[in-house]
C-alpha atoms as a PDB file:
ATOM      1  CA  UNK A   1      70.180  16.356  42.378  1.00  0.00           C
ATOM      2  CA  UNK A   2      73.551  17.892  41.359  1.00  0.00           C
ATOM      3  CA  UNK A   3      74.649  20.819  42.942  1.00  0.00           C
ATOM      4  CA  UNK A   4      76.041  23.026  39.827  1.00  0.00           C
ATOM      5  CA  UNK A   5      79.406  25.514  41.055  1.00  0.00           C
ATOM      6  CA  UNK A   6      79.991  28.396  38.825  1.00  0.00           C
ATOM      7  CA  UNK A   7      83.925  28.156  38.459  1.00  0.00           C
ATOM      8  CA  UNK A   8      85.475  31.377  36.671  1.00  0.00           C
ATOM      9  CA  UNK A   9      88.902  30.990  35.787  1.00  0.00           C
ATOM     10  CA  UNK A  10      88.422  26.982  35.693  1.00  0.00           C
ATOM     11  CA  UNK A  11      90.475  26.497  32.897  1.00  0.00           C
ATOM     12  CA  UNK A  12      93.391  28.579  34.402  1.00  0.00           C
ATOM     13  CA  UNK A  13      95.973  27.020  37.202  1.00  0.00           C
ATOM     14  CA  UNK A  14      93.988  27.679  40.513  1.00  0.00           C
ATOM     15  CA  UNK A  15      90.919  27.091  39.293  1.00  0.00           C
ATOM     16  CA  UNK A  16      91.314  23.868  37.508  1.00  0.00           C
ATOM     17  CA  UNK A  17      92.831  22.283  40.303  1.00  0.00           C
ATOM     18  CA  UNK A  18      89.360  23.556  42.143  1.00  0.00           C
ATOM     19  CA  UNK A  19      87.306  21.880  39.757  1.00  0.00           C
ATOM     20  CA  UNK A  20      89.118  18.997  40.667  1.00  0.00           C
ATOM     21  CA  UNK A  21      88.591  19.227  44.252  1.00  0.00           C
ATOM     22  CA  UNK A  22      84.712  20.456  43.701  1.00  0.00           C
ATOM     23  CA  UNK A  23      84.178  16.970  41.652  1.00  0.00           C
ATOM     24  CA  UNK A  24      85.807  14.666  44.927  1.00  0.00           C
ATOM     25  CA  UNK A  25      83.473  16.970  47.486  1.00  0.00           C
ATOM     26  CA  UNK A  26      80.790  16.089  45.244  1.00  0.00           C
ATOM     27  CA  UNK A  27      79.870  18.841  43.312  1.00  0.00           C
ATOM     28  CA  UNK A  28      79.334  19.524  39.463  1.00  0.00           C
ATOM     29  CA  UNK A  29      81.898  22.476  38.575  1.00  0.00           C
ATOM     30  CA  UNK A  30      80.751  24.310  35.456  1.00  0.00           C
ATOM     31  CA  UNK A  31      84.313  26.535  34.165  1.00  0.00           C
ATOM     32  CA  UNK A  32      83.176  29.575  32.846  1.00  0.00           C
ATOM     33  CA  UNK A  33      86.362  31.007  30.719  1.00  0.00           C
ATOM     34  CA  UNK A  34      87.907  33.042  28.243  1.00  0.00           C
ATOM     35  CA  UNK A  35      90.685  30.969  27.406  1.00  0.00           C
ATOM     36  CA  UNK A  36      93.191  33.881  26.989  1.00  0.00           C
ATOM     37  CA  UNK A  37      95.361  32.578  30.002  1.00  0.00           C
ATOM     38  CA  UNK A  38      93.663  29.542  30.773  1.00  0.00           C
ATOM     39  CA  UNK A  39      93.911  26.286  28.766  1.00  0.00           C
ATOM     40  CA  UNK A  40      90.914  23.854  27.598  1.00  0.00           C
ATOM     41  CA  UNK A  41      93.095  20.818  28.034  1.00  0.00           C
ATOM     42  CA  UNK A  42      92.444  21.497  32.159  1.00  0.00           C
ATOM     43  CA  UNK A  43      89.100  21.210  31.776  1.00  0.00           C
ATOM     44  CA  UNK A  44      88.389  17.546  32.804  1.00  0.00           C
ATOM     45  CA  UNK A  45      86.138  17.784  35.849  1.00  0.00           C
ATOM     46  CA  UNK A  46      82.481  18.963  34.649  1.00  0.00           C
ATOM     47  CA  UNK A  47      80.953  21.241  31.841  1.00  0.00           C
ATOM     48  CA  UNK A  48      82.987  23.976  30.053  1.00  0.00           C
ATOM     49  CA  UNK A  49      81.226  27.648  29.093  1.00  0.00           C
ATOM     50  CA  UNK A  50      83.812  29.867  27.197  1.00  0.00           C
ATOM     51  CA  UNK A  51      82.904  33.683  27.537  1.00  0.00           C
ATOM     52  CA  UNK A  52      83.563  36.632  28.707  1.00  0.00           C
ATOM     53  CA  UNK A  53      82.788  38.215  32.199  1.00  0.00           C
ATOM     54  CA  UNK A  54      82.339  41.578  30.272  1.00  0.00           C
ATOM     55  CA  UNK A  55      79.445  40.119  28.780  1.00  0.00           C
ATOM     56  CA  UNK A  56      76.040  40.072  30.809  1.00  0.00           C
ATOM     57  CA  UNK A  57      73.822  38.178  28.127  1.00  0.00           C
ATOM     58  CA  UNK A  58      76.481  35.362  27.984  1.00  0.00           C
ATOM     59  CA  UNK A  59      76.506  34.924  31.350  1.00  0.00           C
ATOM     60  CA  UNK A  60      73.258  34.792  32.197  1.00  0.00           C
ATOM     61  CA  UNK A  61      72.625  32.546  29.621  1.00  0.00           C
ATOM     62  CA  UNK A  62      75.103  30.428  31.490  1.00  0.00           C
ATOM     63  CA  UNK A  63      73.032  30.887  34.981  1.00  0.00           C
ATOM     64  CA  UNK A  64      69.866  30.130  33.588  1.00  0.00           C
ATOM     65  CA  UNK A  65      71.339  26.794  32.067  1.00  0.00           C
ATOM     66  CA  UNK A  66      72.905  25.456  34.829  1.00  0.00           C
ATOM     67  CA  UNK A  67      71.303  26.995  37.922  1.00  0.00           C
ATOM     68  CA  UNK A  68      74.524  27.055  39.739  1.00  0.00           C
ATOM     69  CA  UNK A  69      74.378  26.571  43.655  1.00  0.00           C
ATOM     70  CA  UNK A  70      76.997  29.004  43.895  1.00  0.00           C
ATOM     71  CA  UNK A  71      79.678  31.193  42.422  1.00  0.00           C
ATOM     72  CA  UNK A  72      83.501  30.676  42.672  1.00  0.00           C
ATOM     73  CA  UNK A  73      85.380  33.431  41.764  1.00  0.00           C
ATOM     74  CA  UNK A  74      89.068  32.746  40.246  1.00  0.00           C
ATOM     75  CA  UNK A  75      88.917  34.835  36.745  1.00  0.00           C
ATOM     76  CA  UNK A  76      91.799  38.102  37.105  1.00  0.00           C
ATOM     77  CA  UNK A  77      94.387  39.414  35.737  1.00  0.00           C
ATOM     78  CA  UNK A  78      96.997  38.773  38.390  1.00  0.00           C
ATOM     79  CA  UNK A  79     100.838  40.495  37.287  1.00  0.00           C
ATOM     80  CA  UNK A  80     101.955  42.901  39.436  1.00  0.00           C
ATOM     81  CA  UNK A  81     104.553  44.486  37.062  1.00  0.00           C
ATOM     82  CA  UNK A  82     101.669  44.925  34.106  1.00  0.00           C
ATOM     83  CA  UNK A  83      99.565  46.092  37.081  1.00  0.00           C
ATOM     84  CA  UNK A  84     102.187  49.227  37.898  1.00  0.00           C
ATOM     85  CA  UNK A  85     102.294  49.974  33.841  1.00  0.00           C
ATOM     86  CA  UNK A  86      98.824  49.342  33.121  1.00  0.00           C
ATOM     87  CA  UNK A  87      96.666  50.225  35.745  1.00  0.00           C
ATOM     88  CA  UNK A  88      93.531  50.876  33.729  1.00  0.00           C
ATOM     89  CA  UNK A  89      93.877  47.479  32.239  1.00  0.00           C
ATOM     90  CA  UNK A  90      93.449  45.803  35.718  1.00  0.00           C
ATOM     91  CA  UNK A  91      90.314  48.319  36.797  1.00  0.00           C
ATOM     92  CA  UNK A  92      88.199  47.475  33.689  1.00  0.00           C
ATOM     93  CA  UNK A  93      89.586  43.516  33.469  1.00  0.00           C
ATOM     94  CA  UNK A  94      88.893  43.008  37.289  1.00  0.00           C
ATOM     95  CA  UNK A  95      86.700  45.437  39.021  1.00  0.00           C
ATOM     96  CA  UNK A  96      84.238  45.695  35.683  1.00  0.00           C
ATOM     97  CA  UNK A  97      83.984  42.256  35.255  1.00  0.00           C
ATOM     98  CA  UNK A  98      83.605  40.878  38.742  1.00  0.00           C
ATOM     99  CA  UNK A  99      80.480  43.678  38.751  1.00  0.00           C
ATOM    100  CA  UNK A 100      78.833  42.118  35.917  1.00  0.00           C
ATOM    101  CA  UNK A 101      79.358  38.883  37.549  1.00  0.00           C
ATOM    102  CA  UNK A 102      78.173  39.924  40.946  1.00  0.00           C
ATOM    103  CA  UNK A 103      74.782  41.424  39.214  1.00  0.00           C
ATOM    104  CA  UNK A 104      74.422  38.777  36.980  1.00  0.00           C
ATOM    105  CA  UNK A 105      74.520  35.817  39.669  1.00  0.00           C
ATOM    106  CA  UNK A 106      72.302  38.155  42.345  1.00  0.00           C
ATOM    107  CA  UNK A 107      69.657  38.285  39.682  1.00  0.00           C
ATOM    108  CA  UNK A 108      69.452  34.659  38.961  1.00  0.00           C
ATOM    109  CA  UNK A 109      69.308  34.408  42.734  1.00  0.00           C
ATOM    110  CA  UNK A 110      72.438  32.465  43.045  1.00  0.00           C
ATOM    111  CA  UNK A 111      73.921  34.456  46.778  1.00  0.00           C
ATOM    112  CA  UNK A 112      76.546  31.770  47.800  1.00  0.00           C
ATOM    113  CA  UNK A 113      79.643  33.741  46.284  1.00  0.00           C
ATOM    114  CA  UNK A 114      83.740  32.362  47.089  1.00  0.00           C
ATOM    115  CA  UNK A 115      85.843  34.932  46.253  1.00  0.00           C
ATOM    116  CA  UNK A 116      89.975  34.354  45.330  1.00  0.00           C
ATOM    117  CA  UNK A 117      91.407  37.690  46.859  1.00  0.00           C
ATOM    118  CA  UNK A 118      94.956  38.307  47.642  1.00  0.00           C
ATOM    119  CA  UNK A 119      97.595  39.291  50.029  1.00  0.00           C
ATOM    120  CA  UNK A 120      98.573  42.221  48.052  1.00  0.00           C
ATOM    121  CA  UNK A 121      95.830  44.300  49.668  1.00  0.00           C
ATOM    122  CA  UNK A 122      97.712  44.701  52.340  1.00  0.00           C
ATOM    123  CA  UNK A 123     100.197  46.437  50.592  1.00  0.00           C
ATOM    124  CA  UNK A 124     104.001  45.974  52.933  1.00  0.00           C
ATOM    125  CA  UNK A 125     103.803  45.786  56.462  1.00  0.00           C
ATOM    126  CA  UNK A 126     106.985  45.019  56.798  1.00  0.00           C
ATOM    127  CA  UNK A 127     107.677  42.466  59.677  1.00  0.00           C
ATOM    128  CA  UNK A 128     103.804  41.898  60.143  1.00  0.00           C
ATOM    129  CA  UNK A 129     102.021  38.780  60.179  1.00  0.00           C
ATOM    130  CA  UNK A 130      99.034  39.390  58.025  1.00  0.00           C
ATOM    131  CA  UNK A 131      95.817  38.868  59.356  1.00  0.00           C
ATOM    132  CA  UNK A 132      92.060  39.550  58.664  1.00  0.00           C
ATOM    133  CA  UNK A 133      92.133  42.880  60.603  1.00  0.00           C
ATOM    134  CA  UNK A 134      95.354  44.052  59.263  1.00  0.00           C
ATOM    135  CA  UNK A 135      94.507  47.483  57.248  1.00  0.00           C
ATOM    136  CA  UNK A 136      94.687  47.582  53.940  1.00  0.00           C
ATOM    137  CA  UNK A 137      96.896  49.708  51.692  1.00  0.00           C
ATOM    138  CA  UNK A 138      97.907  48.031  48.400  1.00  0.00           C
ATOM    139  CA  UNK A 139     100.819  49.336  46.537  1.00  0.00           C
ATOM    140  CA  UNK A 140      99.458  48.839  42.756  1.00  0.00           C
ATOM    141  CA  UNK A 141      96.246  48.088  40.851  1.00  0.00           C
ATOM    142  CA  UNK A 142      96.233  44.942  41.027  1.00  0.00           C
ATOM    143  CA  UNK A 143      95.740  44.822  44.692  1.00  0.00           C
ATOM    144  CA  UNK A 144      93.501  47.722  44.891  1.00  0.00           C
ATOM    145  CA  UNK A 145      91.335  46.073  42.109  1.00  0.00           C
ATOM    146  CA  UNK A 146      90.864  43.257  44.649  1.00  0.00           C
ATOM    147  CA  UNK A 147      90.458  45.264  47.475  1.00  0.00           C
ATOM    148  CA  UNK A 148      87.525  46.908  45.294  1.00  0.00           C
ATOM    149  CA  UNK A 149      86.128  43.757  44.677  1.00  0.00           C
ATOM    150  CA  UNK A 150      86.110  42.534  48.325  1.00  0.00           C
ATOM    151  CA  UNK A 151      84.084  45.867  49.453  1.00  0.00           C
ATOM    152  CA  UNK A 152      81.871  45.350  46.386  1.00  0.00           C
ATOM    153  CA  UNK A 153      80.983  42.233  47.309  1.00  0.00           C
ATOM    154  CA  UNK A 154      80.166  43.438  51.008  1.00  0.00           C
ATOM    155  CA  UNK A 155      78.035  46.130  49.582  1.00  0.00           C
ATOM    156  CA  UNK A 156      76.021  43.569  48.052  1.00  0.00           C
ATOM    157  CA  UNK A 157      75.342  42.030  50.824  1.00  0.00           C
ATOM    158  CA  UNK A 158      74.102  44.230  52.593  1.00  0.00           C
ATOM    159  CA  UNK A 159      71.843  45.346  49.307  1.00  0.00           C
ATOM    160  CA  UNK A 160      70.992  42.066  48.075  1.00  0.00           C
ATOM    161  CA  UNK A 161      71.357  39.579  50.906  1.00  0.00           C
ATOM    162  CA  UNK A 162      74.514  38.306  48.636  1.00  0.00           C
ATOM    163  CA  UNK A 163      76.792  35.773  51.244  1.00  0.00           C
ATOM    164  CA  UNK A 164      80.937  35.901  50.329  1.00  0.00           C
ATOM    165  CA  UNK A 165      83.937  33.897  51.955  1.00  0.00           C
ATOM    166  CA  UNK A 166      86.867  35.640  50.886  1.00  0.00           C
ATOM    167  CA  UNK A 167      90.035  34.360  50.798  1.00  0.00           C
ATOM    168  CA  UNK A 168      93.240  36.205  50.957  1.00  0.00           C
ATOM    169  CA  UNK A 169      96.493  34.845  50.159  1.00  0.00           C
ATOM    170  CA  UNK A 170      99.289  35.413  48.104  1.00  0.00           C
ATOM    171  CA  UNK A 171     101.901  32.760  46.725  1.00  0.00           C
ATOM    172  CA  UNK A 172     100.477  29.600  45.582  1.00  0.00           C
ATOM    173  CA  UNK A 173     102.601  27.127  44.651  1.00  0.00           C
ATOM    174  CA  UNK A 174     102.983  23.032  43.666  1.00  0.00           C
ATOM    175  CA  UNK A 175     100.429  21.026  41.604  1.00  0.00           C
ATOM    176  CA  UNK A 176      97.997  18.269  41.481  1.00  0.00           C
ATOM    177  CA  UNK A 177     100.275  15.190  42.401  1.00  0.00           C
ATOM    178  CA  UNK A 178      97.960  13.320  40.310  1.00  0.00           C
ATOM    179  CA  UNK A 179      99.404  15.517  37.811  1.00  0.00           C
ATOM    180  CA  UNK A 180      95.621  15.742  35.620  1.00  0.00           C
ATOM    181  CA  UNK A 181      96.376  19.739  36.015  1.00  0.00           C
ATOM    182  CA  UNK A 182      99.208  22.110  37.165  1.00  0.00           C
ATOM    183  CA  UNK A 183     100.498  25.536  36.276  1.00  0.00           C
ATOM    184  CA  UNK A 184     101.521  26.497  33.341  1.00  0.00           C
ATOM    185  CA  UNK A 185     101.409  30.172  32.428  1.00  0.00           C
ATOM    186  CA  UNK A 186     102.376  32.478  29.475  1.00  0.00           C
ATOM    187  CA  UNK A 187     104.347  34.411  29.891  1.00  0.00           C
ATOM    188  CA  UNK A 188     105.225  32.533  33.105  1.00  0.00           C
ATOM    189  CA  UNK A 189     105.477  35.010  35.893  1.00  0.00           C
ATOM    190  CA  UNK A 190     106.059  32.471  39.241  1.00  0.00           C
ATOM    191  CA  UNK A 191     109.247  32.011  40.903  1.00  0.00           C
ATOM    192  CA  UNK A 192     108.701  27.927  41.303  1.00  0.00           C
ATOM    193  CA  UNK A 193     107.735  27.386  37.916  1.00  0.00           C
ATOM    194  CA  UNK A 194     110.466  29.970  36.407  1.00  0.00           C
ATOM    195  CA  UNK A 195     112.868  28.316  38.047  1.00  0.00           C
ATOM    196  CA  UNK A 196     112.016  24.570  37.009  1.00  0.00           C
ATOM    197  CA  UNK A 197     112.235  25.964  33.203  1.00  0.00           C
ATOM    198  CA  UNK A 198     116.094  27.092  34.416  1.00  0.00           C
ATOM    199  CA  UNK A 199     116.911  24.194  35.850  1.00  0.00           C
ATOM    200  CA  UNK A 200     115.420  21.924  32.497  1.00  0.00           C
ATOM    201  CA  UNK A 201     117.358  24.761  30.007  1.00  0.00           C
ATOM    202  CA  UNK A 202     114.006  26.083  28.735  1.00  0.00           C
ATOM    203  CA  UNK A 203     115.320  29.232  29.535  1.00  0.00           C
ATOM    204  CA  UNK A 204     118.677  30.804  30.383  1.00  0.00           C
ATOM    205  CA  UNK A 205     118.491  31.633  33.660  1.00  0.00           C
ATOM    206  CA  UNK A 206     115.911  32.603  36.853  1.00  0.00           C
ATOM    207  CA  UNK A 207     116.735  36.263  37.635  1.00  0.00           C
ATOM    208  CA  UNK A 208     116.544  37.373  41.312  1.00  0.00           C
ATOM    209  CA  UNK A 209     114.759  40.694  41.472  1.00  0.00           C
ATOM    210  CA  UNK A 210     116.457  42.209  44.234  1.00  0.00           C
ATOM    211  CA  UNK A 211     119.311  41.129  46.260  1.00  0.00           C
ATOM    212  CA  UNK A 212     119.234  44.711  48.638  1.00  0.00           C
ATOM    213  CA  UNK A 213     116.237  43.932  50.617  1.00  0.00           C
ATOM    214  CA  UNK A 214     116.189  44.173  54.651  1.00  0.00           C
ATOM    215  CA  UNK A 215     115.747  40.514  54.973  1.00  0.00           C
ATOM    216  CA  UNK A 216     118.614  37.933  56.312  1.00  0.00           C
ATOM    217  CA  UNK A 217     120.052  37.166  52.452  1.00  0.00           C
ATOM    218  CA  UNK A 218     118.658  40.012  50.955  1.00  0.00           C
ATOM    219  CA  UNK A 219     115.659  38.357  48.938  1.00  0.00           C
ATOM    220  CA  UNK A 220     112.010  39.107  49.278  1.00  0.00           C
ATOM    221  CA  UNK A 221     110.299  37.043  51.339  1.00  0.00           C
ATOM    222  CA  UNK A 222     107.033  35.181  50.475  1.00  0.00           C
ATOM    223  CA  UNK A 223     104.240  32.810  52.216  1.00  0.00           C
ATOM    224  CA  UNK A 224     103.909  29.683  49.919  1.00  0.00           C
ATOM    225  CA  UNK A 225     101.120  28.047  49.547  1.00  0.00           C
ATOM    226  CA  UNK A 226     100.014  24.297  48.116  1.00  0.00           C
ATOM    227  CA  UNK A 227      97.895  24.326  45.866  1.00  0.00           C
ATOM    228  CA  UNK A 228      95.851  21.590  46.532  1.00  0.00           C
ATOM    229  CA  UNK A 229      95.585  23.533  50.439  1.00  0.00           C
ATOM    230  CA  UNK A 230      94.706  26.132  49.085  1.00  0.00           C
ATOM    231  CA  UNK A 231      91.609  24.809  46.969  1.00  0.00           C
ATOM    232  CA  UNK A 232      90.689  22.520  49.962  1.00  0.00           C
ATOM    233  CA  UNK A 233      89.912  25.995  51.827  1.00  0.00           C
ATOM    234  CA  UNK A 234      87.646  26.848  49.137  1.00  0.00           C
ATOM    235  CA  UNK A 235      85.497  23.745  49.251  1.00  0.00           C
ATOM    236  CA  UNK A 236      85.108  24.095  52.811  1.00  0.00           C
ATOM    237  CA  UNK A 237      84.015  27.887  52.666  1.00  0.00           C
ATOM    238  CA  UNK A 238      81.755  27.097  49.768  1.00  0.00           C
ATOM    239  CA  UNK A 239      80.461  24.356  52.732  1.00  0.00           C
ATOM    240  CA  UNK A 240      80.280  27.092  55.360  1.00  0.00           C
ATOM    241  CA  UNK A 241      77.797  29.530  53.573  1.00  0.00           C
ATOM    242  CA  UNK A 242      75.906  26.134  52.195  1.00  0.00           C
ATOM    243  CA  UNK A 243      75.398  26.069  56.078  1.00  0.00           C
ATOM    244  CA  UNK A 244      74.507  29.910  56.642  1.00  0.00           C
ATOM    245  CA  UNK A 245      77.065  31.104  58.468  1.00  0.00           C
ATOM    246  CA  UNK A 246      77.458  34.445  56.459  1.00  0.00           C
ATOM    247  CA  UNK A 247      79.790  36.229  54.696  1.00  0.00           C
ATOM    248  CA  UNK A 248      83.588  35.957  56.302  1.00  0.00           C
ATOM    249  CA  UNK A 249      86.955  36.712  55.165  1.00  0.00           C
ATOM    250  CA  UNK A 250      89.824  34.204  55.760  1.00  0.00           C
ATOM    251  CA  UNK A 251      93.894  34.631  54.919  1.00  0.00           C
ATOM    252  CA  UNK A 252      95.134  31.479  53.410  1.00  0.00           C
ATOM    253  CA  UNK A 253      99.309  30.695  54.522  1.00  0.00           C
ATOM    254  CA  UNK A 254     100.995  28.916  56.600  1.00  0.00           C
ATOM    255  CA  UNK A 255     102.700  31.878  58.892  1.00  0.00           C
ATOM    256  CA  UNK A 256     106.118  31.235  57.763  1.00  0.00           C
ATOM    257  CA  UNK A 257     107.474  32.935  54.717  1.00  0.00           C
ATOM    258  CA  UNK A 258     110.570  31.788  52.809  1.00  0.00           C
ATOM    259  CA  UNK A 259     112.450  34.053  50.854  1.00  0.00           C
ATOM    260  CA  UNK A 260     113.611  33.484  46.946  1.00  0.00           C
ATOM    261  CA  UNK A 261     117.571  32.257  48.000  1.00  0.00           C
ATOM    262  CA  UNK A 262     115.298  29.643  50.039  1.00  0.00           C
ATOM    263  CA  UNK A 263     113.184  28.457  47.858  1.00  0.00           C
ATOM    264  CA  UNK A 264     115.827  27.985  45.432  1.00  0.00           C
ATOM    265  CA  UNK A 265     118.153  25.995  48.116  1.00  0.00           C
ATOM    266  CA  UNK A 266     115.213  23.856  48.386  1.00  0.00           C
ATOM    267  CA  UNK A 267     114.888  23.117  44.874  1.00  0.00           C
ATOM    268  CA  UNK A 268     117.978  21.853  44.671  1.00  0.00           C
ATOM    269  CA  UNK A 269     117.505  19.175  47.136  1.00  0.00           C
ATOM    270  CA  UNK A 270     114.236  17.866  45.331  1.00  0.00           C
ATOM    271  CA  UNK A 271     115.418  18.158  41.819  1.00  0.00           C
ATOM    272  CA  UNK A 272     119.392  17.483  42.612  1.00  0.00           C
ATOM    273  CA  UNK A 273     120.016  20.190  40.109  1.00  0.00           C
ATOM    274  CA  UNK A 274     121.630  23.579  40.099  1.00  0.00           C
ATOM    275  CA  UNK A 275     119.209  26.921  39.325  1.00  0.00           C
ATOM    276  CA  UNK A 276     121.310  29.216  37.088  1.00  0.00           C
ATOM    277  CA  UNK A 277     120.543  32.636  38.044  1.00  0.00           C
ATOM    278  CA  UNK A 278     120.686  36.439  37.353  1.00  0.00           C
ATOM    279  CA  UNK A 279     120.626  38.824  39.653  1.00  0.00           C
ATOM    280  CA  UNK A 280     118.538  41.782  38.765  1.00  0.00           C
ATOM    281  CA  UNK A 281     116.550  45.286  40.198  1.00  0.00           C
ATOM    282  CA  UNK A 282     113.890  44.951  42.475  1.00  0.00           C
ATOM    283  CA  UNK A 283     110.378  44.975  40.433  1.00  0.00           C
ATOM    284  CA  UNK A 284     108.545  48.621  40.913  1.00  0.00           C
ATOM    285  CA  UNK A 285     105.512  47.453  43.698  1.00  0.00           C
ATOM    286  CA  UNK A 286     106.850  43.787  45.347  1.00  0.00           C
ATOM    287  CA  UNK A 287     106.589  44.353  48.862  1.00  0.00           C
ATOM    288  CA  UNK A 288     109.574  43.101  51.159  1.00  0.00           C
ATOM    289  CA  UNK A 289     107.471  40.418  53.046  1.00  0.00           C
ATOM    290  CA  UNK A 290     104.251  39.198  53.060  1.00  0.00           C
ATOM    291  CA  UNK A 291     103.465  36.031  55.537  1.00  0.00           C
ATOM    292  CA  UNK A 292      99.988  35.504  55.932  1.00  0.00           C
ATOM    293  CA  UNK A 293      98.599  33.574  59.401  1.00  0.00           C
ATOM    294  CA  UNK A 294      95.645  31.282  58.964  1.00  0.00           C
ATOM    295  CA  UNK A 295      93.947  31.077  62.683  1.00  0.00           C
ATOM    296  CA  UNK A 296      90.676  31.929  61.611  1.00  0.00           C
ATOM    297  CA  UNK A 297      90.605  29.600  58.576  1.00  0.00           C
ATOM    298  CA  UNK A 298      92.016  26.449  61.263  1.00  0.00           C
ATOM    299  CA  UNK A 299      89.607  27.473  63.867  1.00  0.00           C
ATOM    300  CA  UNK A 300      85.868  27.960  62.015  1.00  0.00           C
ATOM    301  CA  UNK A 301      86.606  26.222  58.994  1.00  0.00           C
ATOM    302  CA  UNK A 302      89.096  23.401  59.742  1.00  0.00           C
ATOM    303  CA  UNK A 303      91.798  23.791  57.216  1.00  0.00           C
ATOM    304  CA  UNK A 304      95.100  22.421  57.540  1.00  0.00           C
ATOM    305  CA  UNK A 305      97.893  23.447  54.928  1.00  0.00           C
ATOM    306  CA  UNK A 306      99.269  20.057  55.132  1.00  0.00           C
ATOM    307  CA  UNK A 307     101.161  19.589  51.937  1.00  0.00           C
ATOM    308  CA  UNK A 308     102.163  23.335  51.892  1.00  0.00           C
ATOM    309  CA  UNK A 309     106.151  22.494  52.536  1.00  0.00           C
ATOM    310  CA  UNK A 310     108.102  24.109  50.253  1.00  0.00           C
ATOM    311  CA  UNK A 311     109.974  20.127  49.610  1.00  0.00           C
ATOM    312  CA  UNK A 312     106.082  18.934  48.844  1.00  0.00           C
ATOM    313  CA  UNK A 313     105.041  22.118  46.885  1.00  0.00           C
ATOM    314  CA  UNK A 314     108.566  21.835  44.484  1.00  0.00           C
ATOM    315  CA  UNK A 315     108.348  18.199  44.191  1.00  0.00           C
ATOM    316  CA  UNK A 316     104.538  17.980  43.095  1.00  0.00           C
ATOM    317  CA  UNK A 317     105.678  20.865  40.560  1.00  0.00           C
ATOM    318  CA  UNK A 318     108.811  19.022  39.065  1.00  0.00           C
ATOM    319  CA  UNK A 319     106.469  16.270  39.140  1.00  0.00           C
ATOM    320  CA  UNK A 320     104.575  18.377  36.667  1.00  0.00           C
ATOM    321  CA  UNK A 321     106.745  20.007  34.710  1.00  0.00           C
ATOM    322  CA  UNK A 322     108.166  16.504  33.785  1.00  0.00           C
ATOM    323  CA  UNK A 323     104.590  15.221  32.891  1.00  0.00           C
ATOM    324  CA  UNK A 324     104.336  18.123  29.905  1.00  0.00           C
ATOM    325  CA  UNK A 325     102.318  20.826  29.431  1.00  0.00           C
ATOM    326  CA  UNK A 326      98.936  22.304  27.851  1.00  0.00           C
ATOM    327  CA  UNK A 327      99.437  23.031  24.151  1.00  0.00           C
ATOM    328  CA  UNK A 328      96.967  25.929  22.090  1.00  0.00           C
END
């Protein structure tokens, strides 16, 4: 019998490129999605629901149709500078919503819940590799809406009997080298994908924000991420509470963080073009560095970030960006 995975956010970039993975591993993803930053056309890998998390009755219409195993948890709002001007926008459009999803899947009795959390709850510990135990002080609502989530879900454990893997990491980067899905954003927010749009004239210039920092070349620093890791990390912790090992939170990275003169070096060497930049002001609540270790995940659940080089992660993306994007 097919084992249905409740996939919010499946239409948008992480989670399509989950669905994908969740079909190879075997499994029936079912995206549940608004479709006001995800796309339909990256819906190719099981059934497609279009709602709203706000809404309770839709989505438990949606659990009683498809009886889904478990719960996979990608649907946010996810910009850090909208996060600093809008906080109340990321409190109602994250924390609200995941708590109608949480009580909507614990009372169709569907307790197997993977959770897409983030680096940012850390806040900046400057010089720190992140780990599971590091404390947490975010430094806008966007991480502190996570951070809510995270406890929320622990709380309903303990209530409920509800089992989480939570996964914290922070820049994901590269697409399926397949190239069935990718990232495409708008507005477009991410440094790779920014700066593959400079580099094809789609728009002016990348802008740098922040050139002052107290790192070697004065850039922020950031722990990149493939994407096709990262979703491999998810398949395996959906595997690990199929098993019943309990609720467990894992950082996602590959302990070495590159910083944004870096990254665009590198892309020079893949694409064997020049980046046209702009130097600007740093952006009100970017930490200085964030690199995330991944001990835990490589011990007790096996993952290897394998493709997560930052030559694989650009190439698979300029890969993409050549192949052409969603369209509304």
């Amino acid at each position: 019998m097919a084992k249905h995975v409740l996939v919010t956010g499946g239409a948008g970039y992480i989670g399509s490129h989950a669905c994908k993975a969740l079909k190879a591993a075997g499994y029936v993803p079912v995206t549940f999605d608004s479709l006001v930053t995800g796309w339909e056309q990256a819906v190719k890998f099981g059934p497609f629901e279009r709602g709203e998390l706000a809404d309770r009755a839709r989505l438990d219409e949606v659990f009683a149709k498809w009886q889904p195993v478990a719960v996979m948890h990608f649907a946010a709002l996810s910009q850090v500078g909208e996060a600093m001007k809008e906080p109340g926008k990321y409190w109602r459009g994250n924390v609200s919503a995941s708590l109608t999803l949480i009580e909507a899947a614990v009372a169709a009795g569907c307790l197997d819940f993977v959770f897409s959390s983030t680096c940012a709850t850390y806040g900046d510990h400057d010089g720190v590799m992140l780990d599971e135990d590091t404390p947490q002080t975010p430094l806008n609502s966007y991480g502190a809406s996570k951070r809510a989530i995270e406890d929320m879900l622990k709380d309903f454990g303990a209530a409920h009997g509800l089992r989480s893997v939570i996964f914290r990491y922070f820049n994901v980067a590269g697409a399926d080298p397949e190239t069935e899905v990718g990232e495409f954003h708008q507005p477009e927010t991410h440094l790779i994908p920014l700066m593959l749009d400079a580099i094809e004239g789609k728009r002016a210039a990348l802008t740098v924000f922040g050139t002052d920092y107290p790192t070697p070349d004065g850039t922020c620093i950031r722990d990149y991420v493939h994407v096709m890791d990262l979703v491999d990390a998810h398949v395996l912790g959906l595997q690990w509470l199929e098993a019943g090992k309990g609720s467990r939170v894992f950082c996602l990275g590959t302990g070495r963080g590159f910083s944004v003169r870096e990254v665009i070096d590198h892309s020079r060497a893949v694409t064997n073009r020049e980046v046209p930049i702009v130097l600007g002001d740093r952006r009100a609540g970017d930490a200085v560095k964030l690199v995330s270790g991944s001990e835990r995940a490589m011990a007790e659940l096996g993952w290897q970030p394998a493709r997560s080089t930052l030559a694989q992660m650009i190439g698979d993306a300029w890969k993409w960006h050549q192949s052409g994007h969603y369209d509304r």
